[in-house]
Protein backbone atom coordinates (compact mmCIF):
# COMPACT_ATOMS: atom_id res chain seq x y z
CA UNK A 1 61.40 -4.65 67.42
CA UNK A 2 61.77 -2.59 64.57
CA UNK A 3 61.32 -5.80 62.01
CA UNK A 4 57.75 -6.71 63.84
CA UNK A 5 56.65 -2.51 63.38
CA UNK A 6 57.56 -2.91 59.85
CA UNK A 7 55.62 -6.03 59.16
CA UNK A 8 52.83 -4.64 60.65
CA UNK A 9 52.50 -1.78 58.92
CA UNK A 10 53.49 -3.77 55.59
CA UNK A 11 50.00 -5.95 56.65
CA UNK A 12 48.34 -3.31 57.19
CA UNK A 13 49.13 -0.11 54.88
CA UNK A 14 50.66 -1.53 51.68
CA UNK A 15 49.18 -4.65 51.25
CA UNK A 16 45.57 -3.41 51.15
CA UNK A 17 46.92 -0.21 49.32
CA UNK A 18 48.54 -2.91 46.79
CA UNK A 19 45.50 -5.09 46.17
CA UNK A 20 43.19 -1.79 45.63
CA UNK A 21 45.24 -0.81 42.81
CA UNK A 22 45.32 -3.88 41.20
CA UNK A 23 41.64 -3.83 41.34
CA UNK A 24 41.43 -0.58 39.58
CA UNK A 25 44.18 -1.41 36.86
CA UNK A 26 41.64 -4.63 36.40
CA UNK A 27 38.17 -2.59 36.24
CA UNK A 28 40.27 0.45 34.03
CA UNK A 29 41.06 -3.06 31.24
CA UNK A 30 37.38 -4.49 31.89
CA UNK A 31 36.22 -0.78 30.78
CA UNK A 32 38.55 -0.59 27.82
CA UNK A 33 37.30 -3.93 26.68
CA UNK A 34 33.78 -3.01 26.82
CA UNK A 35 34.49 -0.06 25.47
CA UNK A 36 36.10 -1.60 21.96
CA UNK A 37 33.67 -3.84 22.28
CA UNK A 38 30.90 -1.21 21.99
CA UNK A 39 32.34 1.01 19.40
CA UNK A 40 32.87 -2.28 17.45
CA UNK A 41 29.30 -3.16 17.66
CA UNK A 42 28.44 0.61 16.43
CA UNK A 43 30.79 -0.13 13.97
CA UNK A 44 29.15 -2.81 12.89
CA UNK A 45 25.49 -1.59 13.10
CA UNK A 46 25.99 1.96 11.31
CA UNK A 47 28.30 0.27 8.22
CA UNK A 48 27.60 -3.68 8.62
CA UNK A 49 30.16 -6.14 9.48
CA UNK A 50 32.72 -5.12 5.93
CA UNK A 51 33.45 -2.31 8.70
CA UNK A 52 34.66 -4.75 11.78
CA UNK A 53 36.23 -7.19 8.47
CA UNK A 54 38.59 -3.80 7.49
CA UNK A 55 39.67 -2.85 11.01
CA UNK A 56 41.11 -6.38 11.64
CA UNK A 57 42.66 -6.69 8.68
CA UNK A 58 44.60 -3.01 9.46
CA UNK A 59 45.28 -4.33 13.04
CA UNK A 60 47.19 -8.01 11.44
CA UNK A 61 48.77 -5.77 8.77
């Protein structure tokens, strides 16, 4: 009786409680990407793309 309580809750509790916070872990990386993305395009509109060209270049070493 216990096993079929446990499963329940399991079902019920953790599994929704698991699938939320993989949904926020995936919006927080969507966010960070847009985020680069936008300070690359800054970047790239206040100095011109030499500025995107030198940040790669650090990043591959």
């Amino acid at each position: 009786m216990n096993s079929i309580i446990s499963e329940k809750r399991f079902a019920f509790v953790a599994l929704p409680l698991l699938l939320a916070t993989l949904a926020l872990f995936y919006v927080l990386g969507a966010a960070a990407l847009f985020a680069e993305a936008a300070q690359a395009h800054h970047d790239i509109a206040r100095h011109g793309r030499s500025a995107l060209v030198s940040d790669v270049i650090e990043i591959r070493g």
